[in-house]
Protein backbone atom coordinates (compact mmCIF):
# COMPACT_ATOMS: atom_id res chain seq x y z
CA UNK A 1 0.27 -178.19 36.55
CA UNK A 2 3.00 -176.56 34.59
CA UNK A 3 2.55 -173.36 33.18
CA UNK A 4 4.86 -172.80 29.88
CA UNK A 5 5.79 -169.20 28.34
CA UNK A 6 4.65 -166.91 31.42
CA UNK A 7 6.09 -163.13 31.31
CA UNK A 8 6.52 -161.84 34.63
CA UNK A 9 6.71 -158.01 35.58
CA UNK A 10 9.88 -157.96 35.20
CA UNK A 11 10.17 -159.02 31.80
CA UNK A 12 11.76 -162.68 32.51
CA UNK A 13 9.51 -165.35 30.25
CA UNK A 14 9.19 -168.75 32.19
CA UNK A 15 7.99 -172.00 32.97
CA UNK A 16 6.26 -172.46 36.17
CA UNK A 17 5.19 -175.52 37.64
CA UNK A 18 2.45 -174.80 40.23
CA UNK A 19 0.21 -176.93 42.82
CA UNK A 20 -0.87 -176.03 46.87
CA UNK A 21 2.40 -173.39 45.83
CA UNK A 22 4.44 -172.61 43.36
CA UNK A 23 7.24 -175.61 43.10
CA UNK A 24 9.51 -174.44 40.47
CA UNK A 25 10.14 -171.72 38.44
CA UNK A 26 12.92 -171.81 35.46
CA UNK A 27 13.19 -170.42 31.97
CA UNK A 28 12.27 -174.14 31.02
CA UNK A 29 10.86 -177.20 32.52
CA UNK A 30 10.26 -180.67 31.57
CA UNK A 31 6.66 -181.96 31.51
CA UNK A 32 6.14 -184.93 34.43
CA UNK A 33 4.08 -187.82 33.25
CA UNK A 34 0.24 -186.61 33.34
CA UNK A 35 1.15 -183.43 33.72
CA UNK A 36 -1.51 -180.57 32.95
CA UNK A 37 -0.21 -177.90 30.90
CA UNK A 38 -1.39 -174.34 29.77
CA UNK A 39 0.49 -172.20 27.68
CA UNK A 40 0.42 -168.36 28.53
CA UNK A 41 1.80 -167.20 25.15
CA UNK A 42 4.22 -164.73 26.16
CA UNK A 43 1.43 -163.29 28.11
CA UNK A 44 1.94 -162.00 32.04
CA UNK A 45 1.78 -164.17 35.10
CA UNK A 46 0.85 -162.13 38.50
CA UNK A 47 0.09 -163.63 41.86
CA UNK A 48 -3.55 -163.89 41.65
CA UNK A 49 -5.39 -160.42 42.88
CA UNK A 50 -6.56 -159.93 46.46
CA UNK A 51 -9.44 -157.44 46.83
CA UNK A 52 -8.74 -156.44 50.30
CA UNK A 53 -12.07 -154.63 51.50
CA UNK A 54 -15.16 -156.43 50.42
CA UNK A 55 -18.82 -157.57 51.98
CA UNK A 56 -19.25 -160.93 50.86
CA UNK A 57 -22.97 -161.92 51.29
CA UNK A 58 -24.00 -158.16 50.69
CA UNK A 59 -21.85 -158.12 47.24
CA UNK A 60 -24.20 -162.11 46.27
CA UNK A 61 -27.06 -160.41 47.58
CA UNK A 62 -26.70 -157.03 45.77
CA UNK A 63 -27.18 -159.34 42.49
CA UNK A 64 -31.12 -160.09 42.93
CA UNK A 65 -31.36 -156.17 44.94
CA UNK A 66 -33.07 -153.37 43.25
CA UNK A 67 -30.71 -150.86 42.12
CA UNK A 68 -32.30 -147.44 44.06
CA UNK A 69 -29.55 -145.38 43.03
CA UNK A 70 -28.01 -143.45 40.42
CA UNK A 71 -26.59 -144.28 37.62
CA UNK A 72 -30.03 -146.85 37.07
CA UNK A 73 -32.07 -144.87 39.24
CA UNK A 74 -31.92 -140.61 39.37
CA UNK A 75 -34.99 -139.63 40.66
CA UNK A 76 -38.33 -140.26 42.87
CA UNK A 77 -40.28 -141.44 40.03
CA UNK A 78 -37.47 -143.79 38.48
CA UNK A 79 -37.32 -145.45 42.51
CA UNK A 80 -40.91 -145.59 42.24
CA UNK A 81 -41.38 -147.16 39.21
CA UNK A 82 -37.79 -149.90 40.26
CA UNK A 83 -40.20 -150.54 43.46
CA UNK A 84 -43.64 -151.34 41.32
CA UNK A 85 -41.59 -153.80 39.70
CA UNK A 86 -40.07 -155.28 42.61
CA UNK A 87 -40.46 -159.40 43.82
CA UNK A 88 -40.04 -159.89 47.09
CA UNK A 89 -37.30 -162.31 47.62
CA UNK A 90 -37.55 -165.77 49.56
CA UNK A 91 -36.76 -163.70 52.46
CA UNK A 92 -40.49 -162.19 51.92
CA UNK A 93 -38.71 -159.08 51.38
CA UNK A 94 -37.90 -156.35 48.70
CA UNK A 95 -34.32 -155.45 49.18
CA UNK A 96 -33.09 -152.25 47.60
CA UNK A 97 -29.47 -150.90 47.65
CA UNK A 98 -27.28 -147.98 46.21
CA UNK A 99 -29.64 -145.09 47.44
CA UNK A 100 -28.21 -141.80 47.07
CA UNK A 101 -30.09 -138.24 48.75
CA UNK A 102 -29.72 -137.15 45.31
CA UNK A 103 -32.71 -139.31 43.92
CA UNK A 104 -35.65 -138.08 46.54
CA UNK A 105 -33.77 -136.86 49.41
CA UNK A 106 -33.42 -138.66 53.00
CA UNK A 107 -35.63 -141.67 53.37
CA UNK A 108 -37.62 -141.72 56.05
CA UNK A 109 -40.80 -144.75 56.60
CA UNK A 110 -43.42 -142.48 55.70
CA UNK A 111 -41.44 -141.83 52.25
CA UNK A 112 -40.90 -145.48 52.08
CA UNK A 113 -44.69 -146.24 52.70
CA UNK A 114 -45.86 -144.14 50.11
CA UNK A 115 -44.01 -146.09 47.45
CA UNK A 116 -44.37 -149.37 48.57
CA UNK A 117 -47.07 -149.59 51.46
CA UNK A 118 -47.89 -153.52 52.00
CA UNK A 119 -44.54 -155.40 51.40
CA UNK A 120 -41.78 -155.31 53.81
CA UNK A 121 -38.88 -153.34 52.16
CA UNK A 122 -35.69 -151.86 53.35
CA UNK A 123 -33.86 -149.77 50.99
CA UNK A 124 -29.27 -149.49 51.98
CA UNK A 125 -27.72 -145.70 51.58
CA UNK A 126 -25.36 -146.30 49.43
CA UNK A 127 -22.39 -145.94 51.78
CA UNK A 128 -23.48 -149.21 53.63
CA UNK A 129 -24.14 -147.80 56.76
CA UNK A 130 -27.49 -147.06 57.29
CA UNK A 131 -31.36 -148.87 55.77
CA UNK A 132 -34.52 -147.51 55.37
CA UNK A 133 -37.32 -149.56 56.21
CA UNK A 134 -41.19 -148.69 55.46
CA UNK A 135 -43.59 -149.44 58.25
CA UNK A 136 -44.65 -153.31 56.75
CA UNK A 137 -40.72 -154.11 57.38
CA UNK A 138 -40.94 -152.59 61.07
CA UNK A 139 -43.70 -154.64 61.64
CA UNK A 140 -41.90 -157.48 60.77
CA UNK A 141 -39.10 -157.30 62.86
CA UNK A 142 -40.69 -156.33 65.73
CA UNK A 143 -40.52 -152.53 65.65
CA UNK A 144 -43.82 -151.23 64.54
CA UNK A 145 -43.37 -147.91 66.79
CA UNK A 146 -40.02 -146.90 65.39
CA UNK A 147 -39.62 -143.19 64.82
CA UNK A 148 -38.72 -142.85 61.16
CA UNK A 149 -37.20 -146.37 60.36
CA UNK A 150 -33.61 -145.50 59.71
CA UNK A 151 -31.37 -148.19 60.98
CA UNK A 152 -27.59 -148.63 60.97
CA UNK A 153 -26.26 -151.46 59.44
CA UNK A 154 -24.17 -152.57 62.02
CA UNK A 155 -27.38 -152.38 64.73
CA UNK A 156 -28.04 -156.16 65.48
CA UNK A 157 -30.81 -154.94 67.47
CA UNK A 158 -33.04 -155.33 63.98
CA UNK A 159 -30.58 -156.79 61.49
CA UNK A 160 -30.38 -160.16 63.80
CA UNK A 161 -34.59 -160.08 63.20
CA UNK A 162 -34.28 -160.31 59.78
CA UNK A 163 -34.31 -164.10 58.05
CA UNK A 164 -31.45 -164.23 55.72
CA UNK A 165 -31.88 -164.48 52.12
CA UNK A 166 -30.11 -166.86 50.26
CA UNK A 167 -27.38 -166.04 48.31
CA UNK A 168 -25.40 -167.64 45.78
CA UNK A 169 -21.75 -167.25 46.42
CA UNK A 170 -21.32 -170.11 43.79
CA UNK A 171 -22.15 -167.47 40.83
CA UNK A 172 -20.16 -164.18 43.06
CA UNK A 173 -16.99 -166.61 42.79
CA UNK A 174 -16.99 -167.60 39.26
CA UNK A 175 -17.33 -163.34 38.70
CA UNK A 176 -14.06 -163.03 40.98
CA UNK A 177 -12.78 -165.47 39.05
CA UNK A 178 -13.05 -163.85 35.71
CA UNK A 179 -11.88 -160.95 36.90
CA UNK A 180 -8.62 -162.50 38.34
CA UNK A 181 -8.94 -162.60 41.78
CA UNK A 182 -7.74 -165.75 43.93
CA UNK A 183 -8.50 -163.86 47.66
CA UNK A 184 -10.56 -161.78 49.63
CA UNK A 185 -10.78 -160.14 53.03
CA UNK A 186 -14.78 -159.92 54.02
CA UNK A 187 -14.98 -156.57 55.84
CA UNK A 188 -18.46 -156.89 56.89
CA UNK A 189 -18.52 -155.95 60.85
CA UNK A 190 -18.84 -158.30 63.74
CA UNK A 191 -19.00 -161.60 61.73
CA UNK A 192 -19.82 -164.47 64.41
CA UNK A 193 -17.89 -167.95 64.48
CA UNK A 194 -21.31 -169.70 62.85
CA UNK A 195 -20.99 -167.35 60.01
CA UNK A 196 -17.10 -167.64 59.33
CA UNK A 197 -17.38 -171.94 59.39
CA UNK A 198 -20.18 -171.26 56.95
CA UNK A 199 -17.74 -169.87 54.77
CA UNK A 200 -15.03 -172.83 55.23
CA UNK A 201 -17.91 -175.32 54.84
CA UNK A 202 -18.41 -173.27 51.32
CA UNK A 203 -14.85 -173.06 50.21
CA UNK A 204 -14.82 -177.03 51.23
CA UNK A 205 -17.13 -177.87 48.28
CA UNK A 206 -15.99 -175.49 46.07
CA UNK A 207 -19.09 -173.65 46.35
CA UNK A 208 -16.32 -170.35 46.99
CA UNK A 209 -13.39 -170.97 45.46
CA UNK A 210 -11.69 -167.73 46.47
CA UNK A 211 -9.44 -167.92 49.80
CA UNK A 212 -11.33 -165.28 52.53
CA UNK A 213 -10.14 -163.37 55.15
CA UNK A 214 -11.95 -162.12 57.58
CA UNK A 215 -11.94 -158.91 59.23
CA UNK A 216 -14.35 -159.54 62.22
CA UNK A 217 -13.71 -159.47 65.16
CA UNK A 218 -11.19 -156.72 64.86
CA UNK A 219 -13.68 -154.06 62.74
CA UNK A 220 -14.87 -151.21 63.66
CA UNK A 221 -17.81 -148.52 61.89
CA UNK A 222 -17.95 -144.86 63.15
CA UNK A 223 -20.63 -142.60 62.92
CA UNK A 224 -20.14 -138.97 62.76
CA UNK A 225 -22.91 -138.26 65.59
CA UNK A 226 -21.52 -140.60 68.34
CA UNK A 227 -17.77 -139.94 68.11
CA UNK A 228 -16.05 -141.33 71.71
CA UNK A 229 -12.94 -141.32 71.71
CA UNK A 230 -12.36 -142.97 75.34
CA UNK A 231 -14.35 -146.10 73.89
CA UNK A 232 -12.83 -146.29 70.47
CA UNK A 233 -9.17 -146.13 72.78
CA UNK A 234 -10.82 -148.84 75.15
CA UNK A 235 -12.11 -151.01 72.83
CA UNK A 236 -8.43 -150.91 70.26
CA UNK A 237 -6.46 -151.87 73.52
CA UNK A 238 -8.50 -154.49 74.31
CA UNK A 239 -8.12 -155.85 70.78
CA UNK A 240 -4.35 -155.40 71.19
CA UNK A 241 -3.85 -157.20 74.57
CA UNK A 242 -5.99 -159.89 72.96
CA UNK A 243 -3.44 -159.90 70.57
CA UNK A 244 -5.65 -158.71 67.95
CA UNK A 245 -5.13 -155.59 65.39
CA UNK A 246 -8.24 -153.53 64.65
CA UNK A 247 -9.60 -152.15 61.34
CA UNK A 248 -11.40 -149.03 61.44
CA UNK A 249 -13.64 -147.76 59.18
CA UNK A 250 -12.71 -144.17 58.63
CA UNK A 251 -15.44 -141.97 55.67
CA UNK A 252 -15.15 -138.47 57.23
CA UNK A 253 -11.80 -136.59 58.33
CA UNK A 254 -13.72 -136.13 61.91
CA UNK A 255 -13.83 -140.24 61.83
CA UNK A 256 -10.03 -140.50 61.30
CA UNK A 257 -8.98 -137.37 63.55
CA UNK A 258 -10.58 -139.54 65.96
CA UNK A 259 -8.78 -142.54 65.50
CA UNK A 260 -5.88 -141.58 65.13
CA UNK A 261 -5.77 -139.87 69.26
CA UNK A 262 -7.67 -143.94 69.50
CA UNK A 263 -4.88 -145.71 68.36
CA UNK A 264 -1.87 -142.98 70.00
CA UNK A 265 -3.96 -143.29 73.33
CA UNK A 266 -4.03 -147.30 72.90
CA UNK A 267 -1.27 -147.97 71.07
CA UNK A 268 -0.59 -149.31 67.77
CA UNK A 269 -0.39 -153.37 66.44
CA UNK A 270 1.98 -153.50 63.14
CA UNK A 271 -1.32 -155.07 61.63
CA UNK A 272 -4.08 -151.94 62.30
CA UNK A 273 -5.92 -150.67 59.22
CA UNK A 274 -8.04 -147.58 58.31
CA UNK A 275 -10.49 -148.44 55.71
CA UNK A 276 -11.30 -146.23 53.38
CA UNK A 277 -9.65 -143.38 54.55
CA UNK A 278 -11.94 -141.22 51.82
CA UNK A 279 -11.22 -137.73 53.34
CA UNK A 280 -7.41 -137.10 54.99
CA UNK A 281 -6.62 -133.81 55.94
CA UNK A 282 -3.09 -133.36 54.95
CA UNK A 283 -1.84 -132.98 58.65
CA UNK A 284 -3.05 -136.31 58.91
CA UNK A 285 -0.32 -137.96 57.08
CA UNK A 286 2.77 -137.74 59.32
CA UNK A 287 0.45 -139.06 61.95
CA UNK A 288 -0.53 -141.96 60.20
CA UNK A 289 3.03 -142.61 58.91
CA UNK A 290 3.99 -142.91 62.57
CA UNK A 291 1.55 -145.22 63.72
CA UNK A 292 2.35 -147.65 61.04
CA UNK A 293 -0.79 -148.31 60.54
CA UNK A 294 -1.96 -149.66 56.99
CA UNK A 295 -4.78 -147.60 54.65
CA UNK A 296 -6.74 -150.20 52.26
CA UNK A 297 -8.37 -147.27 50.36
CA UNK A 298 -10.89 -147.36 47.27
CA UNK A 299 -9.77 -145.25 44.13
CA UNK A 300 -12.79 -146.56 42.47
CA UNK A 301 -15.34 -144.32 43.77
CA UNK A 302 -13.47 -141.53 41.74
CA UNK A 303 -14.21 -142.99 38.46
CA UNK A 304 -17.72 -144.19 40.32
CA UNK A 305 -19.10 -140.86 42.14
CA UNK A 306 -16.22 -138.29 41.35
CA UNK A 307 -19.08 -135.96 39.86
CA UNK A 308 -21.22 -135.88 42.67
CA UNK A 309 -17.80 -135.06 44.67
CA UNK A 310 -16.70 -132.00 42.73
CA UNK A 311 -20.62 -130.76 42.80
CA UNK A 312 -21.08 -131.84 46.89
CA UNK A 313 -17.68 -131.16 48.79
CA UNK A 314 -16.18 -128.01 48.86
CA UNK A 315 -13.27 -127.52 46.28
CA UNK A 316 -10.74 -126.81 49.12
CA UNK A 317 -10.76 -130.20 50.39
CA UNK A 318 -11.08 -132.02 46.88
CA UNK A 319 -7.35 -132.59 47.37
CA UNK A 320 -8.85 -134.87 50.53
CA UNK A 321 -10.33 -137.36 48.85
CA UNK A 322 -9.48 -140.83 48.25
CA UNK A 323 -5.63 -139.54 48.08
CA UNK A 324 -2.77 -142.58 47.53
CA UNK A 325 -0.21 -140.96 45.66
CA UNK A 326 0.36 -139.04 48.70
CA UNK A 327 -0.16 -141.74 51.21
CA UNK A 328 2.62 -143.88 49.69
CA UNK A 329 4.83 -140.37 49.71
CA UNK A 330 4.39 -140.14 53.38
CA UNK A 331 5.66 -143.76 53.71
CA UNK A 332 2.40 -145.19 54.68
CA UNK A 333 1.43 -148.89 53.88
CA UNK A 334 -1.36 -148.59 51.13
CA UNK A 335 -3.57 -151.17 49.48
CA UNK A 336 -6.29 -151.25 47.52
CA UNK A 337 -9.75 -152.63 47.11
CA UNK A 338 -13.12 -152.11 45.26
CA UNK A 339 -15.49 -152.05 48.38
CA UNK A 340 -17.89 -154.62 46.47
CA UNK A 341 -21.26 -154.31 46.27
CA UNK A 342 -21.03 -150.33 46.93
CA UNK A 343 -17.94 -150.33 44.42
CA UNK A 344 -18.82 -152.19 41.53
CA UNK A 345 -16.23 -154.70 42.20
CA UNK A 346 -13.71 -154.74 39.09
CA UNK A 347 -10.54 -154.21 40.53
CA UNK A 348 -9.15 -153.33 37.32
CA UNK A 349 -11.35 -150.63 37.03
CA UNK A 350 -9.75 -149.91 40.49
CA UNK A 351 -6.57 -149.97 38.95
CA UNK A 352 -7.28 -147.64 36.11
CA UNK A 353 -8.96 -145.09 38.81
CA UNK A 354 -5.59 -145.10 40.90
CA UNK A 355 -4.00 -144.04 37.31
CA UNK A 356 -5.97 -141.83 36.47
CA UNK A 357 -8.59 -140.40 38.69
CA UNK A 358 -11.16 -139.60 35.97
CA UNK A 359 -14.68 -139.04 36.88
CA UNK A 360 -17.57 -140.31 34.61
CA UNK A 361 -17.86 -136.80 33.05
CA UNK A 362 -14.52 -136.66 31.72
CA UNK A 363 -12.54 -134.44 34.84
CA UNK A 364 -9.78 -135.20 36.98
CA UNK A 365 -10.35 -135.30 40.52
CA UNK A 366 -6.82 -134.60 42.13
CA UNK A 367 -3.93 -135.36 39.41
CA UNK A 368 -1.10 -135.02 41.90
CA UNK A 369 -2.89 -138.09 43.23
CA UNK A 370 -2.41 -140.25 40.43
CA UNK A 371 -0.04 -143.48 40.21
CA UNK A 372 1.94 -145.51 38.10
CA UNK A 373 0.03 -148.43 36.48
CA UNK A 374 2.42 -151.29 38.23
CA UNK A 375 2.14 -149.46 41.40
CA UNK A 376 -1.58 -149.61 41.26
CA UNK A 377 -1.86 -153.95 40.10
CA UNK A 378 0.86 -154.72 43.04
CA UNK A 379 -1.35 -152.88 45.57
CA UNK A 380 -3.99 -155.73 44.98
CA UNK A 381 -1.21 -158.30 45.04
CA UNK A 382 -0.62 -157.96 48.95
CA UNK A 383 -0.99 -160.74 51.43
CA UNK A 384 -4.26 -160.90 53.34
CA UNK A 385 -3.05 -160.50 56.66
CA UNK A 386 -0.17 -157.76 55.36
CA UNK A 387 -2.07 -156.04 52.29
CA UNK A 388 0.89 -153.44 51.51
CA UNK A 389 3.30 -156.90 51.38
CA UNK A 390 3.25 -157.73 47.55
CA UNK A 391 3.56 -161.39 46.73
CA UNK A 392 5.63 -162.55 44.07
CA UNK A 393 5.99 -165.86 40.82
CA UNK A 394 8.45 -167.31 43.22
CA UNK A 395 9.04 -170.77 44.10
CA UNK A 396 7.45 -171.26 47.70
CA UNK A 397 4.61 -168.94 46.88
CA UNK A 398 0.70 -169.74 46.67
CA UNK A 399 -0.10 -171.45 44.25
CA UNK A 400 -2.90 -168.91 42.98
CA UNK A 401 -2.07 -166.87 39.72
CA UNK A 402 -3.25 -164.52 37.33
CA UNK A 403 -3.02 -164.85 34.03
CA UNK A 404 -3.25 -162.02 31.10
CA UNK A 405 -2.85 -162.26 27.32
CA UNK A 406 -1.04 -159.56 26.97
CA UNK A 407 2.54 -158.84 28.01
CA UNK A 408 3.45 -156.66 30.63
CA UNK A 409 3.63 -153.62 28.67
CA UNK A 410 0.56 -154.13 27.01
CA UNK A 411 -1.16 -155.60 30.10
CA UNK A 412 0.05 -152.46 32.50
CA UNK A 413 -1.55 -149.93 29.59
CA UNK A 414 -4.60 -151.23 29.56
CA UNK A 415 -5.36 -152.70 33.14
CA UNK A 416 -8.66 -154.30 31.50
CA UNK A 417 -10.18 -157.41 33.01
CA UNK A 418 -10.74 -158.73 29.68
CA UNK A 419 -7.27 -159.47 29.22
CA UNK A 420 -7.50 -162.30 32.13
CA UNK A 421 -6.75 -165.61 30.41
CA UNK A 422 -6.72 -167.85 33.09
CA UNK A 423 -7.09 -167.85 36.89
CA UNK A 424 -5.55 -170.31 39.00
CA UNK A 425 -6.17 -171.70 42.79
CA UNK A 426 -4.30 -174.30 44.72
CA UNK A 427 -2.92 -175.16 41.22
CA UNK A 428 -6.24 -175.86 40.15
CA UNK A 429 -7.85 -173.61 37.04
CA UNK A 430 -10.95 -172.09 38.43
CA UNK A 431 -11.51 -169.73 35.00
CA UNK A 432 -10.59 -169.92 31.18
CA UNK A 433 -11.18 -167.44 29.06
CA UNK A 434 -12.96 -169.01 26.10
């Protein structure tokens, strides 16, 4: 197709004809016979967005999931009352997600019994790691004498029990499509081949448009409480001499002290990752500078939980949290991401948290943190298997684009995903804004 009109970053307006990549790009082109064309207007052409850190079945499943957490859900009551309401899904279960201590405190299966006694239910923490499940839902996979009925997420000792529910990645890819985004790298831990040809079976009949890339079998989730640092170094030199990198998921500065002696002890692969990275201690920086090693961090939970921060960690180590401005200063590789479903999953809204670090109440959480707004769209313009690598409207390129109606200087002051006119795929339009 051939796209007439298109502002780029840098202020050049274009033509660009586009299929599998991007053939040709001039300040004019002729129109081949049968040629499909869409007129951007002036507006801005970008690569199409990559959300680099994402759980794709959680983020379709969060969709029919009762909401157990602040900002729907703020107290015991209020879960109580979400719960009463509840269908079970075809799964014969009621899922819950988003739970936060502040609502009724740490869940344990006599809490959870109490408030739903006869149907199975789980209920997620919402940083992903950990469920909840009352004593109906022990029963059902097999563990009717477990202590309290706090599970981690990553345990398939009782997650490989459960029978899936379905999801419908059809309707999670038309919402990454609105929002611009042509790619995504599925963090969710030890993924197994079954799963991943699921996902090319989808994307075959353009059930999931999006292009995924998958983390697993290269992720790792640390827990505060079972810190080994021989193992974590075993298991990331394995992963090397397989040829592998690793991706570890890094909350608490303990979790990325840790890695980092991991990955010195091991060695480093030019493609390792911390995720997250929500808490580095400023000696951390020079460390991770000279490992190389590549943070694909999530700015969003600023604009998402930044209250709860400033009220729950001290105020000497706000200047911890979710830093980038000073990652980038230290010369570290930096990308972001929205964490979908525990970020809500606009990465514009990502965007305009990189900027400008506002909580919901109004503050600013760390302003020597912020950055500029083209710094913060090209660090969701990366290449899936090198997030910090921007890719560019060049010929040669992927064929997948985002388009705004807005010029660049508009577009970069606003960072709203209404302003998405089109987004493209393979050449192919996969969303028009109507």
């Amino acid at each position: 197709m051939l796209i007439r009109r298109a502002t780029r970053l840098d202020g050049a307006v274009l033509d660009i004809r586009v299929g599998a990549q991007i053939d040709d790009v001039d300040d004019q082109l002729t129109r081949l016979p049968g040629e499909d064309v869409f007129d951007a207007r002036g507006g801005t052409v970008l690569p199409g967005l990559h959300d680099h850190h994402v759980h794709l079945h959680s983020a379709a499943a969060a969709t029919t999931s009762v909401q157990a957490g602040p900002p729907a859900v703020r107290d015991r009551r209020a879960l109580a009352d979400a719960l009463a309401t509840a269908e079970a899904g075809d799964d014969g279960w009621i899922r819950a997600v988003g739970y936060h201590d502040s609502v009724a405190g740490p869940l344990d299966r006599t809490t959870l019994d109490a408030l739903a006694p006869r149907v199975p239910l789980r209920i997620q923490h919402r940083s992903g790691v950990l469920w909840v499940l009352n004593s109906a839902g022990l029963a059902r996979i097999g563990l009717p004498d477990h202590p309290d009925g706090r599970v981690r997420s990553a345990d398939p000792i009782w997650s490989n029990a459960l029978r899936r529910r379905q999801t419908d990645l059809a309707d999670f890819s038309r919402r990454l499509s609105r929002y611009g985004v042509t790619g995504i790298t599925d963090a969710t831990p030890d993924l197994d081949i079954a799963a991943i040809v699921q996902l090319k079976e989808l994307q075959r009949r353009g059930a999931l448009r999006q292009r995924v890339h998958c983390l697993s079998p290269g992720k790792r989730i640390l827990h505060d409480d079972n810190l080994d640092l021989e193992e974590l170094a075993d298991w990331i030199a394995e992963r090397h001499h397989s040829g592998g990198p690793v991706a570890v998921h890094c909350v608490t500065a303990a979790q990325l002290v840790v890695t980092i002696a991991a990955l010195r002890q091991a060695g480093s692969h030019p493609r390792d990752r911390i995720e997250h990275a929500a808490m580095v201690p400023s000696d951390a920086l020079d460390d991770l500078a000279e490992l190389g090693v590549t943070v694909v961090t999530q700015p969003n939970f600023v604009a998402e939980r930044g209250d709860q921060y400033l009220a729950e960690v001290p105020a000497v180590e706000h200047h911890q949290l979710w830093r980038v401005a000073s990652l980038l200063l230290a010369g570290i590789p930096v990308a972001l991401s929205t964490d979908m479903p525990f970020g809500q999953g606009d990465p514009w809204a990502a965007m305009r948290a990189a900027v400008h670090r506002t909580t919901p109440s109004g503050a600013v959480l760390n302003a020597s943190e912020c950055i500029p707004q083209r710094r913060a769209v090209m660090m969701f313009l990366g290449w899936p298997e090198h997030p910090s690598r921007v890719r560019t409207v060049e010929p040669g390129q992927p064929g997948d684009l985002c388009l705004l109606t807005a010029p660049p200087e508009a577009a970069l002051a606003e960072l709203e995903a209404e302003l998405v006119a089109a987004t493209i795929i393979g050449g192919e339009i996969v969303y028009a804004r109507s």
